[in-house]
C-alpha atoms as a PDB file:
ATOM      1  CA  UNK A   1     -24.411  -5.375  -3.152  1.00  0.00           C
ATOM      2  CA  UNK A   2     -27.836  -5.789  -4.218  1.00  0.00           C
ATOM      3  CA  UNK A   3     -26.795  -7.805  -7.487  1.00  0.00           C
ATOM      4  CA  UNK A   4     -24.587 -10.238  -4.589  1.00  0.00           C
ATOM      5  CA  UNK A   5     -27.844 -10.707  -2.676  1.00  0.00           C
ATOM      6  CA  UNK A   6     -29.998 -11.577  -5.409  1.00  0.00           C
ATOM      7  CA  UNK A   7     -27.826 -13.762  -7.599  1.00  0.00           C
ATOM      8  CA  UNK A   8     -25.440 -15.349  -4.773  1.00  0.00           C
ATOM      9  CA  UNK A   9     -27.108 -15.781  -1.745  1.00  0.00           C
ATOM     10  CA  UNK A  10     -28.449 -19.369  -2.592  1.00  0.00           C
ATOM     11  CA  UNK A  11     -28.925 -21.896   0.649  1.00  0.00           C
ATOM     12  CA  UNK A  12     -30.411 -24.379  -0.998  1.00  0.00           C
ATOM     13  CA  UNK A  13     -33.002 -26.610   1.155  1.00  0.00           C
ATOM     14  CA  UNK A  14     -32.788 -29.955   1.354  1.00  0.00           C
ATOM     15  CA  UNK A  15     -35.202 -32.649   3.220  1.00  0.00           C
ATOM     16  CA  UNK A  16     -33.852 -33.206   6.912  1.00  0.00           C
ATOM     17  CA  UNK A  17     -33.377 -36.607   6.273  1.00  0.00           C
ATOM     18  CA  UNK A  18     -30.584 -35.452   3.880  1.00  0.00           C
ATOM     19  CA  UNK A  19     -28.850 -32.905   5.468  1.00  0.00           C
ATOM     20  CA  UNK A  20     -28.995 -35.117   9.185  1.00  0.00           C
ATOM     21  CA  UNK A  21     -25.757 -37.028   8.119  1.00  0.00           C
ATOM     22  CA  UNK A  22     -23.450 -34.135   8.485  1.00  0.00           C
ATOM     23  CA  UNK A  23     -20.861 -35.596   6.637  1.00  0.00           C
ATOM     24  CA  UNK A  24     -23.184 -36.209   3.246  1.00  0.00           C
ATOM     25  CA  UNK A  25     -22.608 -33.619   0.460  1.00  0.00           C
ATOM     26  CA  UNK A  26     -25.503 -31.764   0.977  1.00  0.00           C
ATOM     27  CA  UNK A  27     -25.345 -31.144   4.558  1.00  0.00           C
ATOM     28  CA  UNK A  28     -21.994 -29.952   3.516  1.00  0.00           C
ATOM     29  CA  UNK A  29     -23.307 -27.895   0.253  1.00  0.00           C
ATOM     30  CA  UNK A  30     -25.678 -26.243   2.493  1.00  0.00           C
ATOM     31  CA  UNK A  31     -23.539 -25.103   5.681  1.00  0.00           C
ATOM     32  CA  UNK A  32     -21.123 -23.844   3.120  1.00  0.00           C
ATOM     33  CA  UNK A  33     -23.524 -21.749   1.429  1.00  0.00           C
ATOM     34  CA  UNK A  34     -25.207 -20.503   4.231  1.00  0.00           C
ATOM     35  CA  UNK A  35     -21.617 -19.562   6.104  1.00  0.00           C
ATOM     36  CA  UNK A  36     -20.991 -17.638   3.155  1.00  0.00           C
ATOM     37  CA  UNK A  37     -23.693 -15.886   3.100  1.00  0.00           C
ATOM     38  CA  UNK A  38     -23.395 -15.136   6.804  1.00  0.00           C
ATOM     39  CA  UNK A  39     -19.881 -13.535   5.917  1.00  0.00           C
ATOM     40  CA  UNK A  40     -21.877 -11.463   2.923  1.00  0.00           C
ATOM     41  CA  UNK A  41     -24.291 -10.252   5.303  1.00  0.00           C
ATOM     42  CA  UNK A  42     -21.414  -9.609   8.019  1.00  0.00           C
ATOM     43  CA  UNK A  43     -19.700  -7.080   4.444  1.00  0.00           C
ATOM     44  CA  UNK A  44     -23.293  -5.879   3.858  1.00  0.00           C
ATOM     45  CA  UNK A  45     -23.397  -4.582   7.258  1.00  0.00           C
ATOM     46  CA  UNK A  46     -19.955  -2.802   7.636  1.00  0.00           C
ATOM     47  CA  UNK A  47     -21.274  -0.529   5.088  1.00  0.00           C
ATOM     48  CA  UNK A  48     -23.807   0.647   7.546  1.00  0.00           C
ATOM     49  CA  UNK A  49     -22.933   4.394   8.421  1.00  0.00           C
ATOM     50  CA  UNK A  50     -21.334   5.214   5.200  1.00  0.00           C
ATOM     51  CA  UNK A  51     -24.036   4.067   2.377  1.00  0.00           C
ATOM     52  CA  UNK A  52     -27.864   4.920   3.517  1.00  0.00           C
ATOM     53  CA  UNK A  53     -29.110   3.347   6.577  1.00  0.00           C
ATOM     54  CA  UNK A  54     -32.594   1.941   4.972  1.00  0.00           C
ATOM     55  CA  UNK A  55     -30.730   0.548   1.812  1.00  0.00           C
ATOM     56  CA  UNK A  56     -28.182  -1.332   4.411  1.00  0.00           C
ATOM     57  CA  UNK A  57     -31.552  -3.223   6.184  1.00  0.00           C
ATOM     58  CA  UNK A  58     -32.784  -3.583   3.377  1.00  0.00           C
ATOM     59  CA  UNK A  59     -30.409  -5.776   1.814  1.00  0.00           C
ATOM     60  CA  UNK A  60     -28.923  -7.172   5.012  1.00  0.00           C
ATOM     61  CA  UNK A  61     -31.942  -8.018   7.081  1.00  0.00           C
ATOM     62  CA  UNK A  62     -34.693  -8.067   4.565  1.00  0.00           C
ATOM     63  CA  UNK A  63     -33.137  -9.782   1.852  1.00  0.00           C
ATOM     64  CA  UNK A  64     -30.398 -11.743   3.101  1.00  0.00           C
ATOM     65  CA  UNK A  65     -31.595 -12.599   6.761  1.00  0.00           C
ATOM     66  CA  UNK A  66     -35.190 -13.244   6.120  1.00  0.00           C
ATOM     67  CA  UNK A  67     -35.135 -14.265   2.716  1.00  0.00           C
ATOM     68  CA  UNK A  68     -32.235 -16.713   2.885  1.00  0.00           C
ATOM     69  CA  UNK A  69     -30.613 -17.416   6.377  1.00  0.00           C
ATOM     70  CA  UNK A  70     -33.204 -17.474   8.735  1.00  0.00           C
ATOM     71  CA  UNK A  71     -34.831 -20.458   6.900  1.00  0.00           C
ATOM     72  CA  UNK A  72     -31.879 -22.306   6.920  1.00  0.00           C
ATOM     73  CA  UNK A  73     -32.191 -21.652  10.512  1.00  0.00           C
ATOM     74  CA  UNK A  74     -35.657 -22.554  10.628  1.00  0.00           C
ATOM     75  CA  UNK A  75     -34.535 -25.785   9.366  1.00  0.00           C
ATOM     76  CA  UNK A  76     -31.551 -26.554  11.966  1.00  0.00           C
ATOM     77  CA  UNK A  77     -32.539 -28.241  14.755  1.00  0.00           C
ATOM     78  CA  UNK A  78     -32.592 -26.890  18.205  1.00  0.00           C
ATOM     79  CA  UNK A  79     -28.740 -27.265  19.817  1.00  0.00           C
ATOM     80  CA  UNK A  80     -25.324 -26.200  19.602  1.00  0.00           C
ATOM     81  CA  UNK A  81     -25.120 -25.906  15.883  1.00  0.00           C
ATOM     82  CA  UNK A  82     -28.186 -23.398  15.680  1.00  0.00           C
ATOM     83  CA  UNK A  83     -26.819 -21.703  18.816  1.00  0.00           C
ATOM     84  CA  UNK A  84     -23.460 -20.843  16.908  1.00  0.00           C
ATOM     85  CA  UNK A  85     -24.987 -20.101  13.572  1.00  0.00           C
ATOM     86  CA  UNK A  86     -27.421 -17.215  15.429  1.00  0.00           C
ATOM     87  CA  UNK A  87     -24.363 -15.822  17.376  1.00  0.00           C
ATOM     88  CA  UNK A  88     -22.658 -15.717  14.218  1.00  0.00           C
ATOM     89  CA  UNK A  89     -25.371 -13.290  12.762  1.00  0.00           C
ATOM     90  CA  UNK A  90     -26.049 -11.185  15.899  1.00  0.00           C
ATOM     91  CA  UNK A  91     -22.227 -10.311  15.716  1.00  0.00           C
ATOM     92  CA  UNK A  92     -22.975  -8.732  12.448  1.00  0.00           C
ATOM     93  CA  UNK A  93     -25.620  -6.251  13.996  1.00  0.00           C
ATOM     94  CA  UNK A  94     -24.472  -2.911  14.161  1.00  0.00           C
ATOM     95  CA  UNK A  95     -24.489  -1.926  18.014  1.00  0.00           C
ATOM     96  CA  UNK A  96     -25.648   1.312  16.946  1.00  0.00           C
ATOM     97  CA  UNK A  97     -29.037   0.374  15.705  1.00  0.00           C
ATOM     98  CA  UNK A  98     -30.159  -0.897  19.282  1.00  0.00           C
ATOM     99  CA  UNK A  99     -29.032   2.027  20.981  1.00  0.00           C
ATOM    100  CA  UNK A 100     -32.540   3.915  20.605  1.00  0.00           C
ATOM    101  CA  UNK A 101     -34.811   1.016  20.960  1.00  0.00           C
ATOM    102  CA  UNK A 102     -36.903   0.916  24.184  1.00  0.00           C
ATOM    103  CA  UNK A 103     -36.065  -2.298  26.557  1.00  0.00           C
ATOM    104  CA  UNK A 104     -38.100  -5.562  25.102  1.00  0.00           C
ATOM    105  CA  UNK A 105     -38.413  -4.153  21.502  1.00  0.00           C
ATOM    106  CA  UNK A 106     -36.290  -4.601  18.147  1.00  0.00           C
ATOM    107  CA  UNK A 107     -36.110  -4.027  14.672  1.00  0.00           C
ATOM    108  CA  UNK A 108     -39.550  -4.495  12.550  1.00  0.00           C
ATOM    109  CA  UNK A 109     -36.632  -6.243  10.217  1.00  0.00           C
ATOM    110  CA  UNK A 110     -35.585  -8.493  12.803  1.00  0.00           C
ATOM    111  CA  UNK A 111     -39.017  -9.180  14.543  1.00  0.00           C
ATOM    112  CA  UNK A 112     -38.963 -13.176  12.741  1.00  0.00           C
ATOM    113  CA  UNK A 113     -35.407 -13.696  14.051  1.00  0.00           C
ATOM    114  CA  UNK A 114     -36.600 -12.860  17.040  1.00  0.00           C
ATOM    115  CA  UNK A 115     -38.761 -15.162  17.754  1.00  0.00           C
ATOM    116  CA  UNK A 116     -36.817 -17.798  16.540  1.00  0.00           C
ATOM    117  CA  UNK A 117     -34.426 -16.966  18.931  1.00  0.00           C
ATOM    118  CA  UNK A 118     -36.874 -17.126  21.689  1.00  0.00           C
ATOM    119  CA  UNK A 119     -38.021 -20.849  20.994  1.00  0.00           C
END
């Protein structure tokens, strides 16, 4: 999994003025790439419960989420798009790991996302 992450996970960023025509080939390129790595993290996660916990956030939110997708996000401007492409990777959370947390708080992991999310 690790190996995936490091050598596969590549969103490659592009200048806005490139990627606004979402019919050009990098707009495409890129929303390719960073669906697929959305469906990698979505694998990564599944493992949670059955390989160790801290090695599952690491690769999955670390690595993947704050290393990769969340500046693609970044980059997306504010609508519907950006709306779908953050449901897509809360529905890979594991319920489980929000079940403890007091009302307000998250994951240190997911603290960035976060406040993306909130603006």
């Amino acid at each position: 999994m690790n190996k995936c992450v490091e050598e596969d996970a590549f969103i490659p960023l592009y200048p806005k003025s490139t990627v606004e025509d979402k019919s050009s080939l990098h707009s495409k390129f890129q929303d390719r790439r960073f669906w697929s790595a959305v469906k990698l993290l979505s694998n990564i996660l599944l493992w949670d419960g059955i390989v160790q916990e801290d090695t599952v956030r690491d690769l999955g939110l670390s690595k993947l989420l704050n290393r990769y997708l969340l500046l693609n996000l970044l980059n997306t401007p504010p609508g519907p798009e950006n709306t779908e492409k953050c449901s897509k990777v809360v529905a890979c959370l594991p319920e489980r790991w929000f079940q403890d947390l007091k009302s307000g708080s998250t994951l240190p992991e997911l603290l960035n996302f976060c406040q993306h999310l909130l603006q």
